[in-house]
C-alpha atoms as a PDB file:
ATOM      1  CA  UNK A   1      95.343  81.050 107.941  1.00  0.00           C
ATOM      2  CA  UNK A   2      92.088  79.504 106.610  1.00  0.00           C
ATOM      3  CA  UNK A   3      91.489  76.659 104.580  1.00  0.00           C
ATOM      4  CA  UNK A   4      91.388  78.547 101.325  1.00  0.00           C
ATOM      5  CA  UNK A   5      94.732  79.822 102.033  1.00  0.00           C
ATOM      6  CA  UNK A   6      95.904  76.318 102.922  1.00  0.00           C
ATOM      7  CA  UNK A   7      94.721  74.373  99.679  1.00  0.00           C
ATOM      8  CA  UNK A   8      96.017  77.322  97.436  1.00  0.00           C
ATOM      9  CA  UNK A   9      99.613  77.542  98.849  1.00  0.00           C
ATOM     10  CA  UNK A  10      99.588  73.355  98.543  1.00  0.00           C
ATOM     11  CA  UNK A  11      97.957  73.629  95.113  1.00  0.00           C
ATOM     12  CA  UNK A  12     100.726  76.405  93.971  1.00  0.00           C
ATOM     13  CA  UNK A  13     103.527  74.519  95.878  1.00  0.00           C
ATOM     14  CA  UNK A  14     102.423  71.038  93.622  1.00  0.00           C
ATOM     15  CA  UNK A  15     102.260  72.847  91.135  1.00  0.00           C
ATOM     16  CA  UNK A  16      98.735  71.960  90.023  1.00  0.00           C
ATOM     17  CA  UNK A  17      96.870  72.449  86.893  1.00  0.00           C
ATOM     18  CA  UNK A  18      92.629  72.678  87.419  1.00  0.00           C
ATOM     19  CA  UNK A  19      89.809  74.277  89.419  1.00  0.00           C
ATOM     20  CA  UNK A  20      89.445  75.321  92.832  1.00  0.00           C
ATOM     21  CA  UNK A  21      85.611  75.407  94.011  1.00  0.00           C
ATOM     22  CA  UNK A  22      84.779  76.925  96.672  1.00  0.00           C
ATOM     23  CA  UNK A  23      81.627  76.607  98.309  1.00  0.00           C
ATOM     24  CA  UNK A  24      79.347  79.235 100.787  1.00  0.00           C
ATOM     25  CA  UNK A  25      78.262  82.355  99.886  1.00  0.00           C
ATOM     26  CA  UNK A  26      79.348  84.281  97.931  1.00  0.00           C
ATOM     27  CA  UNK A  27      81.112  80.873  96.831  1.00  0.00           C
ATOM     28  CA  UNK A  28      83.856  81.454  93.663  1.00  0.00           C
ATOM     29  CA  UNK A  29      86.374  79.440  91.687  1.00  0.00           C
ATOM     30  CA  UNK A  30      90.298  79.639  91.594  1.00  0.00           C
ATOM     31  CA  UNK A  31      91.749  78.844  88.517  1.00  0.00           C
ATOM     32  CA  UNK A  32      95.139  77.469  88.174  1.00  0.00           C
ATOM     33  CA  UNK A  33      97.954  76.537  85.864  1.00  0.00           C
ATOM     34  CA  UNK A  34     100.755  74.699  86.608  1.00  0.00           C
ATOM     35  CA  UNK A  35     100.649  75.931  90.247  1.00  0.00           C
ATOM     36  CA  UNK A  36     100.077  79.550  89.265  1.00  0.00           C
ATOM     37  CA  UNK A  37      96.477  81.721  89.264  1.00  0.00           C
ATOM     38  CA  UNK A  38      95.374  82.139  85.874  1.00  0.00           C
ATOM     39  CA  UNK A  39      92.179  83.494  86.658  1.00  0.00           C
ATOM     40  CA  UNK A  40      89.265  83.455  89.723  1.00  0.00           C
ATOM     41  CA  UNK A  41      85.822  84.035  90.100  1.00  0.00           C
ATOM     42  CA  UNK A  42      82.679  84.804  92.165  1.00  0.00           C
ATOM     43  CA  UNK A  43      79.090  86.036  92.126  1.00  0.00           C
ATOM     44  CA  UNK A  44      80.187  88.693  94.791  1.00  0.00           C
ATOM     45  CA  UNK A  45      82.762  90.022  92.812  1.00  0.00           C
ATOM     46  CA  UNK A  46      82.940  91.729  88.853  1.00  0.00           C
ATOM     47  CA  UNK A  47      84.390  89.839  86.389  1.00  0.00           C
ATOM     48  CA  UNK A  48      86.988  90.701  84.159  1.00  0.00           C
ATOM     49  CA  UNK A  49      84.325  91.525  81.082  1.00  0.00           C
ATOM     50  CA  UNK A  50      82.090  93.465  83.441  1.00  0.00           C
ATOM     51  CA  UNK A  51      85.068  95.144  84.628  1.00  0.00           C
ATOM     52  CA  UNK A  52      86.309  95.915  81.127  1.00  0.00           C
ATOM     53  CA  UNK A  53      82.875  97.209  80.391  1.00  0.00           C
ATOM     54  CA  UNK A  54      81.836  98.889  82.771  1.00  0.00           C
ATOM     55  CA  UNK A  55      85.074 102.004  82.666  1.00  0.00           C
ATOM     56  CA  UNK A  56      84.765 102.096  78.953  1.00  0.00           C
ATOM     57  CA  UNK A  57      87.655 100.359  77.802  1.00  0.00           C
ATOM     58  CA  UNK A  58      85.495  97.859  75.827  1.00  0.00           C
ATOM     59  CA  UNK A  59      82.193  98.343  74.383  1.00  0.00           C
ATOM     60  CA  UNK A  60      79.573  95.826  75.031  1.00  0.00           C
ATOM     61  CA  UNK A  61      80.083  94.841  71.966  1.00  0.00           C
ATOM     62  CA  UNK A  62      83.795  93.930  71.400  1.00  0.00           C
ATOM     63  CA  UNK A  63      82.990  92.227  74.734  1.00  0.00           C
ATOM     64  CA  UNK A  64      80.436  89.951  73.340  1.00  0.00           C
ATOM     65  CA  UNK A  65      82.039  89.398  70.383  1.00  0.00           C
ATOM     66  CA  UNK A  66      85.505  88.079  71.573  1.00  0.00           C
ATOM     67  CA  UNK A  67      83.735  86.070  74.399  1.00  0.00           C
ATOM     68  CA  UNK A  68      81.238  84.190  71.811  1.00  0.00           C
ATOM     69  CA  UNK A  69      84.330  83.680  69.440  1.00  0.00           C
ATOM     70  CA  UNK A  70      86.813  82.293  72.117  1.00  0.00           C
ATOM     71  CA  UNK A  71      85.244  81.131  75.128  1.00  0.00           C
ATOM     72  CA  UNK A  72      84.456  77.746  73.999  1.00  0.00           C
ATOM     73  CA  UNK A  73      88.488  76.868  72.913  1.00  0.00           C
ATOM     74  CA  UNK A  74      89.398  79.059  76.400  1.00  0.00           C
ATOM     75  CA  UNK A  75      90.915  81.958  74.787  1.00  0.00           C
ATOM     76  CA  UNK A  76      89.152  85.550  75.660  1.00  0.00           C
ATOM     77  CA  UNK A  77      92.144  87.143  76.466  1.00  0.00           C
ATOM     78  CA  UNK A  78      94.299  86.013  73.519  1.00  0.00           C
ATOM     79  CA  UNK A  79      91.426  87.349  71.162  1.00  0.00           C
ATOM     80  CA  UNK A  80      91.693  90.752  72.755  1.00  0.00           C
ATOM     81  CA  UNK A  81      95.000  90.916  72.668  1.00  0.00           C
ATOM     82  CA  UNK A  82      95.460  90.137  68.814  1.00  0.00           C
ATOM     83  CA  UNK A  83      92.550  92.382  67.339  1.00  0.00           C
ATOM     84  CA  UNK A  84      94.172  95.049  69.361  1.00  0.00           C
ATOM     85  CA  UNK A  85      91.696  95.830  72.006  1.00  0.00           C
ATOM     86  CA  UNK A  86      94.268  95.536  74.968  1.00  0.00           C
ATOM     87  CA  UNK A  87      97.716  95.584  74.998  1.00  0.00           C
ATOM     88  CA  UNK A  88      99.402  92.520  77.028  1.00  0.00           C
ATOM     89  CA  UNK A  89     100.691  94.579  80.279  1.00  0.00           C
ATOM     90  CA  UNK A  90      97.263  96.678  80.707  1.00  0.00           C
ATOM     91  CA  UNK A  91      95.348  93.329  80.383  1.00  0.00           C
ATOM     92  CA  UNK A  92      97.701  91.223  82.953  1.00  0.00           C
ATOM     93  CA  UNK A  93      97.015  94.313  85.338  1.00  0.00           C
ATOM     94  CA  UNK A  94      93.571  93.981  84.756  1.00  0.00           C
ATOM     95  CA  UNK A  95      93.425  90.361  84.825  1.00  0.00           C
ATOM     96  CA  UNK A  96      95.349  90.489  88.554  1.00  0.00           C
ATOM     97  CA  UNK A  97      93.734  93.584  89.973  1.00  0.00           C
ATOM     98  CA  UNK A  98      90.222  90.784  89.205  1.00  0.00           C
ATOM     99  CA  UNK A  99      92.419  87.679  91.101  1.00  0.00           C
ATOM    100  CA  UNK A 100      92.616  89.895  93.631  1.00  0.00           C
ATOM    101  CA  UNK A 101      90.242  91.020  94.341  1.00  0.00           C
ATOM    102  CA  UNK A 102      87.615  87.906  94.431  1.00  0.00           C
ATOM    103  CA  UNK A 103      90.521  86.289  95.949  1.00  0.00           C
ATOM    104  CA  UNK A 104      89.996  88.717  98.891  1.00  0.00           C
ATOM    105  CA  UNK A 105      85.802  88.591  98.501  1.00  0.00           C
ATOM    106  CA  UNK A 106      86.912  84.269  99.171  1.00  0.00           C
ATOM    107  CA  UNK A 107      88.761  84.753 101.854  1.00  0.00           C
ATOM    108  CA  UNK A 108      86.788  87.060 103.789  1.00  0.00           C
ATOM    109  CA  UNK A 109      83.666  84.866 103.609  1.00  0.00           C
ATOM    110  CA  UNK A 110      85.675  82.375 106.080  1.00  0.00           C
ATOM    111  CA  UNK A 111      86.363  78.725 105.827  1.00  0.00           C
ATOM    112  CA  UNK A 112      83.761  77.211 103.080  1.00  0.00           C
ATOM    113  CA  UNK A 113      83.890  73.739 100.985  1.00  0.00           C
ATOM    114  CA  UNK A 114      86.437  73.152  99.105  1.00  0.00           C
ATOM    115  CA  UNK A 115      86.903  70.609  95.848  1.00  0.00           C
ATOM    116  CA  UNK A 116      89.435  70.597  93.733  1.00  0.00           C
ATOM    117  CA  UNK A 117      88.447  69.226  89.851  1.00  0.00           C
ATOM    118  CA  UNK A 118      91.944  68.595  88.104  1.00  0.00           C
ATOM    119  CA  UNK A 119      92.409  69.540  84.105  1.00  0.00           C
ATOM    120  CA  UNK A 120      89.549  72.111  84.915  1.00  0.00           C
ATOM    121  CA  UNK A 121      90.258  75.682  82.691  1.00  0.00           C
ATOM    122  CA  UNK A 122      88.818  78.953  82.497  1.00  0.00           C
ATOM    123  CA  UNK A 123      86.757  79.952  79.434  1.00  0.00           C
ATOM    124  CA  UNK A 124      89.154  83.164  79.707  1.00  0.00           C
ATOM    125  CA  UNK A 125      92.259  81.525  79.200  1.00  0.00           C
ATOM    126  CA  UNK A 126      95.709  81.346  80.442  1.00  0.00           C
ATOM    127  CA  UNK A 127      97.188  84.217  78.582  1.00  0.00           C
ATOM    128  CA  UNK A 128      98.857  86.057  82.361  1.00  0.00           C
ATOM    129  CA  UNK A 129      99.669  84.337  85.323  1.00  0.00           C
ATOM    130  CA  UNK A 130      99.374  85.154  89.094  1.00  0.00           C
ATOM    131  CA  UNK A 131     101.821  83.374  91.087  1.00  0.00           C
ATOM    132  CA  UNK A 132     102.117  84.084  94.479  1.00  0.00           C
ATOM    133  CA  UNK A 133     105.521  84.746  94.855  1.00  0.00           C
ATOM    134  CA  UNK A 134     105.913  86.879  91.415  1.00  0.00           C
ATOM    135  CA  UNK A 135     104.071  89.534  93.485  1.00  0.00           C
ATOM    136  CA  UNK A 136     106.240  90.277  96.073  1.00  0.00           C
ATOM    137  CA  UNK A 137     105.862  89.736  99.819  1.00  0.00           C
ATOM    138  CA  UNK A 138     103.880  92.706 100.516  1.00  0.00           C
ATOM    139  CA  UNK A 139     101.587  92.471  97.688  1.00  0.00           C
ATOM    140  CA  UNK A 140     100.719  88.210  98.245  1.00  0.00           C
ATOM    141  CA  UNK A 141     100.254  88.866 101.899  1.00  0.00           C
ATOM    142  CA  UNK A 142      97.712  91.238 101.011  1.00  0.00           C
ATOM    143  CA  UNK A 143      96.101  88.894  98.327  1.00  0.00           C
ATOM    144  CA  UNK A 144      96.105  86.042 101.041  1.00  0.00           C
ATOM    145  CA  UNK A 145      94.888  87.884 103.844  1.00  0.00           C
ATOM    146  CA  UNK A 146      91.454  88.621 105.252  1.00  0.00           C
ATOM    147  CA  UNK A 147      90.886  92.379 104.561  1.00  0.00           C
ATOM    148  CA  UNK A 148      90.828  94.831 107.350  1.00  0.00           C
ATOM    149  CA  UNK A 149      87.433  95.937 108.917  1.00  0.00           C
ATOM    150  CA  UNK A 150      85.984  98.510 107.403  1.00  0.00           C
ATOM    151  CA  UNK A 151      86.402 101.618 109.845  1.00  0.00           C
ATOM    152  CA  UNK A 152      84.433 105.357 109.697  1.00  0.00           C
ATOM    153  CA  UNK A 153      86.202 107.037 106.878  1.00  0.00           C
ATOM    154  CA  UNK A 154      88.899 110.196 108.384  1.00  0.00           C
ATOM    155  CA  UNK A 155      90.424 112.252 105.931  1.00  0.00           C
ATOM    156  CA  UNK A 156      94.308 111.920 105.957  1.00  0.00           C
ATOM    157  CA  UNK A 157      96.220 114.539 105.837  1.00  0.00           C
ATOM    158  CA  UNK A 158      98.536 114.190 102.822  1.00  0.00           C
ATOM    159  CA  UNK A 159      96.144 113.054 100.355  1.00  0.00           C
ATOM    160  CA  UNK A 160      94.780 116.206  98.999  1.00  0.00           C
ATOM    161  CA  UNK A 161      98.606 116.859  98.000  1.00  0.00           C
ATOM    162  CA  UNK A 162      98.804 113.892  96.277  1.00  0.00           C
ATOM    163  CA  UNK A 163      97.465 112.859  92.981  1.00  0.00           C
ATOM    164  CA  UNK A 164      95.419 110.438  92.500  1.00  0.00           C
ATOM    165  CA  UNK A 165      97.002 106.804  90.980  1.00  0.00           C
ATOM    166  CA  UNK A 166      94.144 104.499  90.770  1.00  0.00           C
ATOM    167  CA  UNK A 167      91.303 104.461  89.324  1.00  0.00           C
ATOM    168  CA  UNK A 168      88.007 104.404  90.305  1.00  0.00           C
ATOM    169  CA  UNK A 169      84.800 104.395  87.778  1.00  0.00           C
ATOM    170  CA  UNK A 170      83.010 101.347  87.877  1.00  0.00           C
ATOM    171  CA  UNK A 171      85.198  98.568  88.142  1.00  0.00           C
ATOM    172  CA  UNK A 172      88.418 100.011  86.928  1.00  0.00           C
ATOM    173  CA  UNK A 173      89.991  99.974  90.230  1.00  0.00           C
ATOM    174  CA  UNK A 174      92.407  97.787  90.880  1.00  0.00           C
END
């Protein structure tokens, strides 16, 4: 368990309200609320407007429009939700599947500085919540957990029978 990991699970368990830094390359911020992740994010990871963007679900547009018109009072997410761009389920999967993943991008990059700035929120706003232990065992082991090495891709043997349930065009993935 690495120091990330450490602070988080004592952040979560105090139930904490503010901004995790965390330092190094690629370097990132946790966000949470009341002990829970609202939202994270890191230069070595796409954020939840380039994600949105970049499969089509948003134009460019709609993006810039809702950010400029909520990001100063810290609600992104509410604006998308009430002029109808998202609904609230596909935007809390969206909104994890981005925790996750830069939570993973974090982790991997090993111990780094840490600082903790209470009060601190995310331009995005607190609209869905993260917590650890709403995600099952399985699923927040994997979130707080160092990814596996990557190994030479083998073809397994059941997937061509199976259809695919994720998906994959530029940044939609989860």
């Amino acid at each position: 368990m690495n120091a990330l990991h450490r602070r988080l699970t004592a952040l979560a368990e105090a139930g904490c309200t503010g901004a995790l830094h965390v330092g190094g390359t690629p370097g990132g911020v946790v966000y949470l609320v009341a002990g829970r992740i609202s939202y994270a994010e890191s230069p070595g990871c796409p954020g939840i407007g380039a994600r949105l963007v970049g499969c089509g679900r948003l134009s460019a547009r709609q993006w810039r429009e809702a950010y400029a018109a909520g990001h100063g009072e810290g609600r992104v997410g509410r604006l998308l939700l009430r002029d109808g761009h998202l609904g609230h389920h596909e935007l809390a999967c969206r909104v994890v599947a981005t925790i996750t993943a830069v939570t993973q991008v974090l982790l991997a990059a090993g111990d780094a500085p840490l600082r903790f700035v209470p009060g601190e929120r995310h331009w995005f706003g607190s609209f869905p919540h993260c917590e650890l232990g709403a995600l099952g065992p399985e699923a927040a082991k994997r979130l707080l957990s160092r990814p596996a090495p990557r190994r030479a891709s083998r073809a397994r043997p059941h997937a061509a029978r199976r259809a695919s349930t994720h998906m994959t065009h530029s940044g939609c993935d989860s």
